[in-house]
Protein backbone atom coordinates (compact mmCIF):
# COMPACT_ATOMS: atom_id res chain seq x y z
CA UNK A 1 16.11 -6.02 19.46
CA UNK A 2 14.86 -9.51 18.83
CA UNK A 3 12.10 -9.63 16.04
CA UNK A 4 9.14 -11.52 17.34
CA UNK A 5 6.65 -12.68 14.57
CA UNK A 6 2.78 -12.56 15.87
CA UNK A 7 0.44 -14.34 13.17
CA UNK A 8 -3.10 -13.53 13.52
CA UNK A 9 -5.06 -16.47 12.05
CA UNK A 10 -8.10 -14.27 11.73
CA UNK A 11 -11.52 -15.86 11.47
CA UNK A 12 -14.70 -14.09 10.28
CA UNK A 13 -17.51 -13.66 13.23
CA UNK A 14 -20.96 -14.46 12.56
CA UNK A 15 -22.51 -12.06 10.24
CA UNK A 16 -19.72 -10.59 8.83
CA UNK A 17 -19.91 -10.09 4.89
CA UNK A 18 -16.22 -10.79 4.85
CA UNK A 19 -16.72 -14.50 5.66
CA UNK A 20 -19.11 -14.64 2.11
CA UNK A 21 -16.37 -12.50 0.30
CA UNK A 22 -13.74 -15.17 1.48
CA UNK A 23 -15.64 -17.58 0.02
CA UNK A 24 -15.22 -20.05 -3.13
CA UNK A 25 -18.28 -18.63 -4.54
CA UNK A 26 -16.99 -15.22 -4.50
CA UNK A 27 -13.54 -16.13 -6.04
CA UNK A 28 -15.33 -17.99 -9.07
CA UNK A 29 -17.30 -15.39 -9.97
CA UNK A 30 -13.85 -13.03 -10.10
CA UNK A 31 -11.79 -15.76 -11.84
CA UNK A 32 -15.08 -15.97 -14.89
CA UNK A 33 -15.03 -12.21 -15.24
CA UNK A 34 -15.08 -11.05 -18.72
CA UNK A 35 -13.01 -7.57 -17.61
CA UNK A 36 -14.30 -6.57 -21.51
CA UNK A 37 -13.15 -3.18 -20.84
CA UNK A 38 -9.95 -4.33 -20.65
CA UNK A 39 -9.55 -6.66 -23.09
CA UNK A 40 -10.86 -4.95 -26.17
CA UNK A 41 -8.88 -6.32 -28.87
CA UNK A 42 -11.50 -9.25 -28.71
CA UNK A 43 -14.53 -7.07 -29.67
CA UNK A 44 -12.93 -4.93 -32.67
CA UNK A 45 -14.54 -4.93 -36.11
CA UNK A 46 -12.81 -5.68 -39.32
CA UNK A 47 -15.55 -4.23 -41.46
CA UNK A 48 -14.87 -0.59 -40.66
CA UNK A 49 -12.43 2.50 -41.94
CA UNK A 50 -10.22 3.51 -39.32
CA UNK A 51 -8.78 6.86 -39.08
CA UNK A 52 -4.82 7.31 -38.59
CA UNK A 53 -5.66 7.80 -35.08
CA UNK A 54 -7.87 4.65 -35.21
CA UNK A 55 -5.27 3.03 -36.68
CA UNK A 56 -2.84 3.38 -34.32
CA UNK A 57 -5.10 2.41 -31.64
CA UNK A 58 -6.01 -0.85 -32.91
CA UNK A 59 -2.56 -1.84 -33.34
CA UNK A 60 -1.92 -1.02 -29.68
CA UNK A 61 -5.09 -3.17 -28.94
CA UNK A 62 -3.61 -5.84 -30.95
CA UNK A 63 0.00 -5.81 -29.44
CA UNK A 64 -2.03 -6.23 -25.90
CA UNK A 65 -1.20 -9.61 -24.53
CA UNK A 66 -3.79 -9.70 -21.60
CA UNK A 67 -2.11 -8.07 -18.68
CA UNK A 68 -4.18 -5.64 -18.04
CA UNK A 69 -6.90 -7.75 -17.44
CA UNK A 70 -4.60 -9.97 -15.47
CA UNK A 71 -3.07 -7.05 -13.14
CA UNK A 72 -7.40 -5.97 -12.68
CA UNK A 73 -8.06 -9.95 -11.35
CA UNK A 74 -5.44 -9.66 -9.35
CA UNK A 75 -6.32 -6.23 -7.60
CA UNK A 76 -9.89 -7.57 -6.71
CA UNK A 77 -8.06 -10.27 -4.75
CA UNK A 78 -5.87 -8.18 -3.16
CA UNK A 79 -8.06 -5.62 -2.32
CA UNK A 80 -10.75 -8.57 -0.96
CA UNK A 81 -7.73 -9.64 1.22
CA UNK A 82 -6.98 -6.26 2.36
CA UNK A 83 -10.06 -4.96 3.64
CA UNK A 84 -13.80 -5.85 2.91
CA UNK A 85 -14.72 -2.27 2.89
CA UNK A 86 -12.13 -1.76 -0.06
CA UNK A 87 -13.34 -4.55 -1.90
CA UNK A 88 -17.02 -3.27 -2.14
CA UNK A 89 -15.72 -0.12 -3.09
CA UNK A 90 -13.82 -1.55 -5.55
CA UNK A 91 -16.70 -3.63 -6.62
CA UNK A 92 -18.72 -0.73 -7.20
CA UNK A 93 -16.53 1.73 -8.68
CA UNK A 94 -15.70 -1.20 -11.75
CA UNK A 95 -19.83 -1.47 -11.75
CA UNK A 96 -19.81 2.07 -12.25
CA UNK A 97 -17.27 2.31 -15.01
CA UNK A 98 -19.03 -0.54 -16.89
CA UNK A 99 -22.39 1.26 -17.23
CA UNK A 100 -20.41 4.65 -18.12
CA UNK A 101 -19.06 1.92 -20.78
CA UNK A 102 -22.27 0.78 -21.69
CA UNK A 103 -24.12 4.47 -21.42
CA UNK A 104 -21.83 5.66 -24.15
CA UNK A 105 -22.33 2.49 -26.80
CA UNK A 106 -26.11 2.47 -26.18
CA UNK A 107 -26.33 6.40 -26.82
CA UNK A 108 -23.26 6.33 -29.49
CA UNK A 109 -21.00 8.28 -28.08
CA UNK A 110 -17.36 8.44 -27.75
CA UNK A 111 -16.32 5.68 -25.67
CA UNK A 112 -13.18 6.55 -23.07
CA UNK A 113 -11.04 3.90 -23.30
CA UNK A 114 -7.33 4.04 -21.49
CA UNK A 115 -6.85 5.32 -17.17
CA UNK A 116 -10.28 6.80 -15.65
CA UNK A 117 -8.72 8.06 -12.25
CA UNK A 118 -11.58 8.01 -9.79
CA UNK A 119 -11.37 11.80 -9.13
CA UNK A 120 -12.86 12.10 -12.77
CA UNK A 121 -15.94 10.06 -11.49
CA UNK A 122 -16.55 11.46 -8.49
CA UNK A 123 -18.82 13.44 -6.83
CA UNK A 124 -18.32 16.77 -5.23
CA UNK A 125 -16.96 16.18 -1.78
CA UNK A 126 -19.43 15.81 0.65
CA UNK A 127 -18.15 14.97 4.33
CA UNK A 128 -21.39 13.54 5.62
CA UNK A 129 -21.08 11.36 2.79
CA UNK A 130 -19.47 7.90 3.20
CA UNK A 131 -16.92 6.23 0.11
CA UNK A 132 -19.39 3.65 -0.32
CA UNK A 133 -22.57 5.70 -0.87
CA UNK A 134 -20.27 8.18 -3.43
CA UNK A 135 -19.05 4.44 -5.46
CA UNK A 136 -22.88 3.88 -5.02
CA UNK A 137 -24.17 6.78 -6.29
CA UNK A 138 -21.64 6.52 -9.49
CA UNK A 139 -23.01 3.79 -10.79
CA UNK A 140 -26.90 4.99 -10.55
CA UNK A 141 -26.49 7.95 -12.88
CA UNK A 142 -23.76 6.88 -15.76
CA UNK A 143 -25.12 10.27 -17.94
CA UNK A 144 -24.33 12.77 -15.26
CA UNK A 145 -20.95 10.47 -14.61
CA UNK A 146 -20.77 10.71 -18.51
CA UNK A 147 -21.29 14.54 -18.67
CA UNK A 148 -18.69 14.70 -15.95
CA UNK A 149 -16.21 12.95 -17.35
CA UNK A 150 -16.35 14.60 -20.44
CA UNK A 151 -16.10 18.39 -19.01
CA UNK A 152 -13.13 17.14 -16.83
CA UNK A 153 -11.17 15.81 -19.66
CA UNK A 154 -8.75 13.81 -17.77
CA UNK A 155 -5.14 13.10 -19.18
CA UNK A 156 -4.99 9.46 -20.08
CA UNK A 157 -8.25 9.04 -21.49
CA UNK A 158 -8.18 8.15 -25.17
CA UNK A 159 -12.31 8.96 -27.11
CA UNK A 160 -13.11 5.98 -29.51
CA UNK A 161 -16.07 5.89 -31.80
CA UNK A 162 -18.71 3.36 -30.76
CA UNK A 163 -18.72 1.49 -34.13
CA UNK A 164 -14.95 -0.32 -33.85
CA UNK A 165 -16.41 -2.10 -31.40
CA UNK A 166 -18.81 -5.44 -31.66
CA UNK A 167 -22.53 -5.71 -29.95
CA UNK A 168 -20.55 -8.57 -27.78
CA UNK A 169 -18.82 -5.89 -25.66
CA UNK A 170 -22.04 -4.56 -24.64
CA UNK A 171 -23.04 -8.13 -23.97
CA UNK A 172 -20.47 -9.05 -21.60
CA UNK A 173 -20.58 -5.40 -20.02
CA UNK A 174 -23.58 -6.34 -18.98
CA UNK A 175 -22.98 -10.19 -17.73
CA UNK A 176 -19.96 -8.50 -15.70
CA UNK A 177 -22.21 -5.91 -14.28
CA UNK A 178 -24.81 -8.34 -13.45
CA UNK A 179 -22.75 -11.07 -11.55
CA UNK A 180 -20.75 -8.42 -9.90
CA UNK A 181 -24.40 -6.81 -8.52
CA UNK A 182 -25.45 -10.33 -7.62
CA UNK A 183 -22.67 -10.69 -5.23
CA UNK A 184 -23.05 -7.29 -3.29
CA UNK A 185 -26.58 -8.27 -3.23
CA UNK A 186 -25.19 -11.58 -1.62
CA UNK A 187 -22.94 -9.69 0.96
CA UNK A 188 -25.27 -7.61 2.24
CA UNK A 189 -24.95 -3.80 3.56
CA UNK A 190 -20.72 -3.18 4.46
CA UNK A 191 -20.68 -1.58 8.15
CA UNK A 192 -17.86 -1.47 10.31
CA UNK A 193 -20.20 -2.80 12.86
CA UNK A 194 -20.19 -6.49 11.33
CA UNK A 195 -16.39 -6.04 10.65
CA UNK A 196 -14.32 -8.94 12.54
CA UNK A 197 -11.61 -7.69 11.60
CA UNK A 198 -11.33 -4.64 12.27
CA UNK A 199 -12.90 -5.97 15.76
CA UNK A 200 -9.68 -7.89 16.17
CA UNK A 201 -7.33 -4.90 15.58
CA UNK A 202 -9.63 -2.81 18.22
CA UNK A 203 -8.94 -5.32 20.58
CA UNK A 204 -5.33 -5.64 19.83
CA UNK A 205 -5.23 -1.89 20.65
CA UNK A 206 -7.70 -1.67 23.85
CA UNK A 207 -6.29 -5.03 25.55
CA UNK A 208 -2.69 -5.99 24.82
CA UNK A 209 -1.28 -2.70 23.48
CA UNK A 210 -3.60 0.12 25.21
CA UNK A 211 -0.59 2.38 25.81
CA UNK A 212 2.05 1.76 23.57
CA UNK A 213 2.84 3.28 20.29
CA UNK A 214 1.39 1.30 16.84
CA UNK A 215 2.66 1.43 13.54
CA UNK A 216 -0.29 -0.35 11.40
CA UNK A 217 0.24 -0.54 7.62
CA UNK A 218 -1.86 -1.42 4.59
CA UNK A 219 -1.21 -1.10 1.00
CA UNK A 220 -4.53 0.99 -0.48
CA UNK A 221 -5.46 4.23 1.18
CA UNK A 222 -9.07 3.35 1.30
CA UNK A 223 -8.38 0.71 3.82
CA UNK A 224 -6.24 3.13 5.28
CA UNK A 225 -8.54 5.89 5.79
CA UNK A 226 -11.59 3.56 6.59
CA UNK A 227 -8.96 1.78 9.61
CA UNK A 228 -8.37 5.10 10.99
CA UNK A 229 -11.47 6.45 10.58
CA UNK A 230 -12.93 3.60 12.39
CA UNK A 231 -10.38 3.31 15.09
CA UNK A 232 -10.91 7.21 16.17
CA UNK A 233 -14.68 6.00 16.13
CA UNK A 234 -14.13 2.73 18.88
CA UNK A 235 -12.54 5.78 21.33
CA UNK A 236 -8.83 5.33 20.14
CA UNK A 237 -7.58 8.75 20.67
CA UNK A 238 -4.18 10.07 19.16
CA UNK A 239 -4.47 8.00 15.45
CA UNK A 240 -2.97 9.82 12.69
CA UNK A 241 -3.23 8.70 9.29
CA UNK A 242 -0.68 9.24 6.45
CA UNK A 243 -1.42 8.12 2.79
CA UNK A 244 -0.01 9.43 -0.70
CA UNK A 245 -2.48 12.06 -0.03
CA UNK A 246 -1.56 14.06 2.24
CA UNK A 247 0.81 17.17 1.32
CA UNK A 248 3.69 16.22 4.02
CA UNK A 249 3.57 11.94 5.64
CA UNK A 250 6.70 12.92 7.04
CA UNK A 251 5.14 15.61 9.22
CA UNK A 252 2.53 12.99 10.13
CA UNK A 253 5.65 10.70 11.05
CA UNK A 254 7.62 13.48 13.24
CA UNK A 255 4.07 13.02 15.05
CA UNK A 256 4.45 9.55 16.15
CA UNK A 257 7.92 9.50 16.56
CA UNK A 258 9.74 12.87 17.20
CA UNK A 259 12.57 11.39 19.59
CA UNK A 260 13.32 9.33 16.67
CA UNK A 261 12.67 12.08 13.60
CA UNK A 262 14.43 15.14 15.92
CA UNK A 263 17.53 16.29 13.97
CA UNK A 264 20.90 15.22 15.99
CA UNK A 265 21.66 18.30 18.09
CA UNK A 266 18.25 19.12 18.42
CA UNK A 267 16.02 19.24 21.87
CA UNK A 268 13.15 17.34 21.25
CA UNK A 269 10.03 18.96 21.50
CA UNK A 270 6.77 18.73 23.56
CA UNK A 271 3.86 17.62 20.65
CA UNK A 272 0.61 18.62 22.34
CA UNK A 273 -0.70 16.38 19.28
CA UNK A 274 1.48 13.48 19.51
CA UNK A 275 0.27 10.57 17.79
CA UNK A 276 0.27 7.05 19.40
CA UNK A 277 -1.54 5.25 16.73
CA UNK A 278 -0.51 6.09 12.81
CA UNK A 279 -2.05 4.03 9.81
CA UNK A 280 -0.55 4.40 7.01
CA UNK A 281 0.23 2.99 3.32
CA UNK A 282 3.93 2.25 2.00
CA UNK A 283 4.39 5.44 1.69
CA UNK A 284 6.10 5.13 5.13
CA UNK A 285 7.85 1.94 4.39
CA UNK A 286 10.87 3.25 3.65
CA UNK A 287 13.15 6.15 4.25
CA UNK A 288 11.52 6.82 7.69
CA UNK A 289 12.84 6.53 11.45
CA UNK A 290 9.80 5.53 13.49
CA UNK A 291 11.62 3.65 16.12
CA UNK A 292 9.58 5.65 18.78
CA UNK A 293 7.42 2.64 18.72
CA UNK A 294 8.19 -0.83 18.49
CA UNK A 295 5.13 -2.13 17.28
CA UNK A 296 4.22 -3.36 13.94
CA UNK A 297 1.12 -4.27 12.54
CA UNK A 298 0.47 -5.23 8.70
CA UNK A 299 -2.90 -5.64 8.55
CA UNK A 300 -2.60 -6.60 4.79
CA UNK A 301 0.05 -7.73 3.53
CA UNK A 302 2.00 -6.79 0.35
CA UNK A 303 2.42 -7.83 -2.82
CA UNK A 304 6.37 -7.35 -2.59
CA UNK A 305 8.64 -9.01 -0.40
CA UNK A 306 10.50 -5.44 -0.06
CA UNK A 307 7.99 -3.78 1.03
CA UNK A 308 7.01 -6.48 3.93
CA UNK A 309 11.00 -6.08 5.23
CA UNK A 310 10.74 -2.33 4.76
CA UNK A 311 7.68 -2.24 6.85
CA UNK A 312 9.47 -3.89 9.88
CA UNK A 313 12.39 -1.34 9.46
CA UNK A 314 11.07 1.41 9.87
CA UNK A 315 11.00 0.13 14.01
CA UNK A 316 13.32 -3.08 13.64
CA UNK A 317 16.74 -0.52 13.33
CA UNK A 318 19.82 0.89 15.42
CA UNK A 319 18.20 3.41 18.11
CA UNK A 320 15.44 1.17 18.80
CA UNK A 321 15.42 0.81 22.58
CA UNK A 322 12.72 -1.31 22.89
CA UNK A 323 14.37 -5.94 23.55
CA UNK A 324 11.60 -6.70 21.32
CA UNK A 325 9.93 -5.87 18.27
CA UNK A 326 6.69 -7.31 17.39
CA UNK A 327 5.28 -7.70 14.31
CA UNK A 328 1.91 -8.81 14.05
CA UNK A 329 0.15 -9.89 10.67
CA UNK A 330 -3.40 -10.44 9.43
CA UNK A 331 -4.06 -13.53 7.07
CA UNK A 332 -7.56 -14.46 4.96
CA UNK A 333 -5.99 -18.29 4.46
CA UNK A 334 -9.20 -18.71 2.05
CA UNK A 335 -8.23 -15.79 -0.33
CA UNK A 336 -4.75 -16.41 0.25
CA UNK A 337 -4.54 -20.67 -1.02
CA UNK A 338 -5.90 -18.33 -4.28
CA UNK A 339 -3.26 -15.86 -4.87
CA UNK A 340 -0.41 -17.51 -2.33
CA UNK A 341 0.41 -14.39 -1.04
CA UNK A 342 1.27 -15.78 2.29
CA UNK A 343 3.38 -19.18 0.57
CA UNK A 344 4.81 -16.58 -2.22
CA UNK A 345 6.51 -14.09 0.33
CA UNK A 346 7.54 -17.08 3.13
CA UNK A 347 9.26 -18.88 0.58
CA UNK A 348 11.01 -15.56 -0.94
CA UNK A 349 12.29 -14.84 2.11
CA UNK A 350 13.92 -18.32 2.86
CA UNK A 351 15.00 -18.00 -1.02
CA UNK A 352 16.76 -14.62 0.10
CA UNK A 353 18.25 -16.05 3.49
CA UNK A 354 19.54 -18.82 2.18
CA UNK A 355 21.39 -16.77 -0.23
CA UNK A 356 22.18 -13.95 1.49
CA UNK A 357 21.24 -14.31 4.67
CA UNK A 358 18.70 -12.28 7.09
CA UNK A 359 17.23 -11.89 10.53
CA UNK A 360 14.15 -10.95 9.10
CA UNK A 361 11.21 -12.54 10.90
CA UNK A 362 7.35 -12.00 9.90
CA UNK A 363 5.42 -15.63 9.99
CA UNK A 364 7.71 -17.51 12.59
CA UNK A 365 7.76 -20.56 10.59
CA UNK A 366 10.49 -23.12 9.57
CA UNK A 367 12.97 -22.19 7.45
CA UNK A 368 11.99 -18.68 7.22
CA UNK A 369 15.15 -17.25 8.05
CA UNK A 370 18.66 -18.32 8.29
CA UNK A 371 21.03 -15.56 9.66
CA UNK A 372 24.68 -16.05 8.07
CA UNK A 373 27.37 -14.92 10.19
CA UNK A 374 30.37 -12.43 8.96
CA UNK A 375 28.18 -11.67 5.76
CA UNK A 376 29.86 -8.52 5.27
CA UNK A 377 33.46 -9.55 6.73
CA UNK A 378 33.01 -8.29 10.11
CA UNK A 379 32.65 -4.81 8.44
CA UNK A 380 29.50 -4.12 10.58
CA UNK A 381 30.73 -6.75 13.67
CA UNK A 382 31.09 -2.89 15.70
CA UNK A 383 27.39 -2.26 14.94
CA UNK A 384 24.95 -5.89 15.25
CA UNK A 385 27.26 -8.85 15.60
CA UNK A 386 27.66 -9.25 11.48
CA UNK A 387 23.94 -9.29 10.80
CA UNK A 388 22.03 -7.36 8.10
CA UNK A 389 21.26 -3.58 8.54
CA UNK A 390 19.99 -0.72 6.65
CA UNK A 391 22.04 2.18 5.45
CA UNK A 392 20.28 4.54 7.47
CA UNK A 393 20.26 2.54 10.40
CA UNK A 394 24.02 2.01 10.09
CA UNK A 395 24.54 6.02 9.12
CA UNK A 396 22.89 6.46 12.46
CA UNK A 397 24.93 4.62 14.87
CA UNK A 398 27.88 5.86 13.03
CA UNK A 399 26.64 9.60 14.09
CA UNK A 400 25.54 8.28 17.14
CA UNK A 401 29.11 6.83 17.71
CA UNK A 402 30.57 10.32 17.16
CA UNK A 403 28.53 12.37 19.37
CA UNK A 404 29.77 9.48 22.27
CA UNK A 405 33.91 9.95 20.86
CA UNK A 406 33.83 13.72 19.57
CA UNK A 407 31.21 15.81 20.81
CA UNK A 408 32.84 19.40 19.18
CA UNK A 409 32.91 17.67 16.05
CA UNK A 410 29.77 16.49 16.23
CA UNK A 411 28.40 19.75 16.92
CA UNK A 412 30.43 21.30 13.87
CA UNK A 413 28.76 18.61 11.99
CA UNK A 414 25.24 19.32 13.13
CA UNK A 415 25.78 23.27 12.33
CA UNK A 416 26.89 22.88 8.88
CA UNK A 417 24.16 23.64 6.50
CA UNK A 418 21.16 21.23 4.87
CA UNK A 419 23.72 21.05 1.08
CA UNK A 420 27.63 20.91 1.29
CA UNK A 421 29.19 19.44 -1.46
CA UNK A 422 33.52 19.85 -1.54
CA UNK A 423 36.08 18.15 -3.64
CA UNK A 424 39.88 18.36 -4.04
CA UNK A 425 42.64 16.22 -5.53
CA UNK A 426 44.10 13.69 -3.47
CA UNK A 427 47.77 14.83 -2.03
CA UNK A 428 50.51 13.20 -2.46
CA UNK A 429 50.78 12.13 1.14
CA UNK A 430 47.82 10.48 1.07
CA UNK A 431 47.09 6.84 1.16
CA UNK A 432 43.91 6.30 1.58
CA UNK A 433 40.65 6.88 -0.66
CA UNK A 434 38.14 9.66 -0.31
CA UNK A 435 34.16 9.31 0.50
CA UNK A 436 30.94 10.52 -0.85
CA UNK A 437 28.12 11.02 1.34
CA UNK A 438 24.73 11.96 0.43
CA UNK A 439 21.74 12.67 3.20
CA UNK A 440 18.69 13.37 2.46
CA UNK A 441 16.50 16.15 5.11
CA UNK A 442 12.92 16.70 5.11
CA UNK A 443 13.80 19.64 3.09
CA UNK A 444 15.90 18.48 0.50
């Protein structure tokens, strides 16, 4: 099918927090962040007697170079270009973490330095209860989050005396905390009612797609969940969502496309809970036939170039039936002349077209692309014209190419179990070399 590229030059509506979020105010006060937690080889005293274990800790601290700090900047502008709703979460939740910071070094306690997952922070699960009241909620109470963190003794977390430390990491713990508070003060309450857009993808949905299947990807699951939740709130019925969360995705998948996910051989069945909407993270990027629809919609976009071509795939691939695929992508040009997500990812792909060629088309500007002819010989000229497909996608038309020539082999094929594995020395007679082939099932 022919790849057509649909930006969506999104612009906040009136009253939307997003638009303050967006703006240069917002991005200076992430760029002066102190991120003391995370750099804590600045606030170590000399003037103390470490333990071994001590020891060895400050010489990690000292080996640091900064990029953890770096990688935590760089998260808080991802997230604020994902989704406002994740970015006040993730707001919050560092808020949070900095008081549990500060709790323990005004009470001198063990301080937990090293990964606090969020499940060791949170609350019990309430479902009345929305993400952003739980992140709220952790920050009012930092001794019960303390308590908490200390019963679930999470792997990952390394205990630090309070005195290695100097009174300026409380100091900036709390200039952090402040400036962060001032801007969610600034924003204002996050409801999906003052959401543009998530407006926008409603309307994308209810007016130019209101039948067809959607594929809509994002790269955190909180955006994730919050899109779908929402959507199934606006009167979008059929949205699944799938997210490194749940115990199968590719069950969720066979839901939205089971012509596409049906073993060959197999009738395809009626799904009284077929999905025409699915949201989901990168976990469906790759490794997944969803060709049932032939709509794409990233409304983030990722930090890899792989994942952005992956993302396509999964409905840009041999057995698509659709003449077009569309891909449609969200852009905060504010947030993104700050990380140059957008210029970063156009110019990798022209970088990677220009050496290897590619029909891969996501922005529809100049130079994107430049498809090289015979790139692989005229090995695959039976299968797109000498253009660049997947493995799977080329495994498939290969099967589907034998079903067409042979169907008794084909079925012999389809019959043979899910793990066959046979070798034996070449004959004499034989010319020609052998072949390996691996395929993975949903089961193994």
């Amino acid at each position: 099918p022919t790849r057509t590229p649909m930006p969506i030059q999104h612009s906040f509506g009136p009253g939307d927090p997003a638009a303050a979020m967006a703006s240069d105010r917002t991005l200076g006060v992430l760029s002066a962040l102190r991120l003391p937690r995370y750099e804590l080889r600045n606030y170590g005293r000399r003037d103390v007697n470490f333990s071994a274990d001590e020891s060895a800790f400050v010489d990690r601290l000292n080996r640091a170079r900064g990029q953890v700090a770096g990688f935590v900047r760089t998260t808080f502008y991802k997230r604020l270009s994902s989704c406002g709703h994740s970015f006040v979460l993730s707001l919050r939740r560092h808020i949070a973490r900095n008081e549990l910071f500060a709790y323990a070094l005004d009470q001198g306690l063990p301080v937990p330095t090293g990964t606090i997952v969020d499940s060791s922070l949170a609350d019990d699960d309430d479902p009345t209860e929305s993400d952003l009241d739980r992140a709220e909620r952790l920050g009012d109470d930092p001794e019960a989050r303390y308590a908490a963190l200390v019963s679930a003794s999470p792997a990952g977390v390394t205990w630090i005396r309070p005195e290695l430390f100097t009174t300026e990491l409380r100091k900036d713990l709390d200039l952090d905390t402040a400036d962060l508070r001032e801007l969610l003060n600034w924003f204002g309450p996050w409801t999906p009612d003052v959401d543009s857009k998530l407006d926008a993808l409603i309307e994308l949905l209810h007016v130019a797609h209101p039948e067809d299947k959607v594929l809509i990807f994002t790269e955190y699951r909180d955006t994730a969940v919050y899109v779908a939740t929402q959507l199934q709130a606006a009167g979008i019925d059929h949205v699944g969502l799938a997210t490194g969360d749940n115990e199968d995705p590719t069950a969720v998948a066979y839901r939205f496309a089971p012509v596409s996910t049906t073993l060959p051989g197999h009738e395809v069945p009626h799904l009284d809970n077929e999905l025409r909407i699915l949201v989901a993270t990168d976990v469906l990027s790759e490794g997944q036939n969803l060709q049932d629809g032939h709509i794409v919609v990233n409304d983030d976009l990722p930090w890899a170039i792989i994942r952005l071509i992956q993302r396509a795939g999964r409905v840009d691939r041999i057995g698509q039936l659709a003449d077009e695929v569309l891909v449609y992508s969200f852009f905060h040009e504010s947030v993104d002349t700050v990380i140059s997500l957008r210029q970063r990812i156009a110019a990798r792909l022209e970088a990677n077209a220009e050496a290897f060629g590619s029909d891969e088309r996501f922005f529809g500007t100049q130079g994107e692309t430049k498809l090289i002819v015979d790139l692989y010989n005229g090995q695959l000229d039976d299968v797109d014209d000498g253009g660049d497909v997947d493995a799977s996608s080329l495994a498939y038309q290969y099967w589907h190419d034998l079903e067409a020539s042979d169907a008794e082999l084909a079925r012999k094929v389809a019959a043979m179990p899910d793990l066959v594995d046979a070798t034996r020395s070449r004959r004499p007679s034989e010319t020609t070399g052998g072949v390996a082939c691996h395929v993975r099932t949903g089961g193994h």
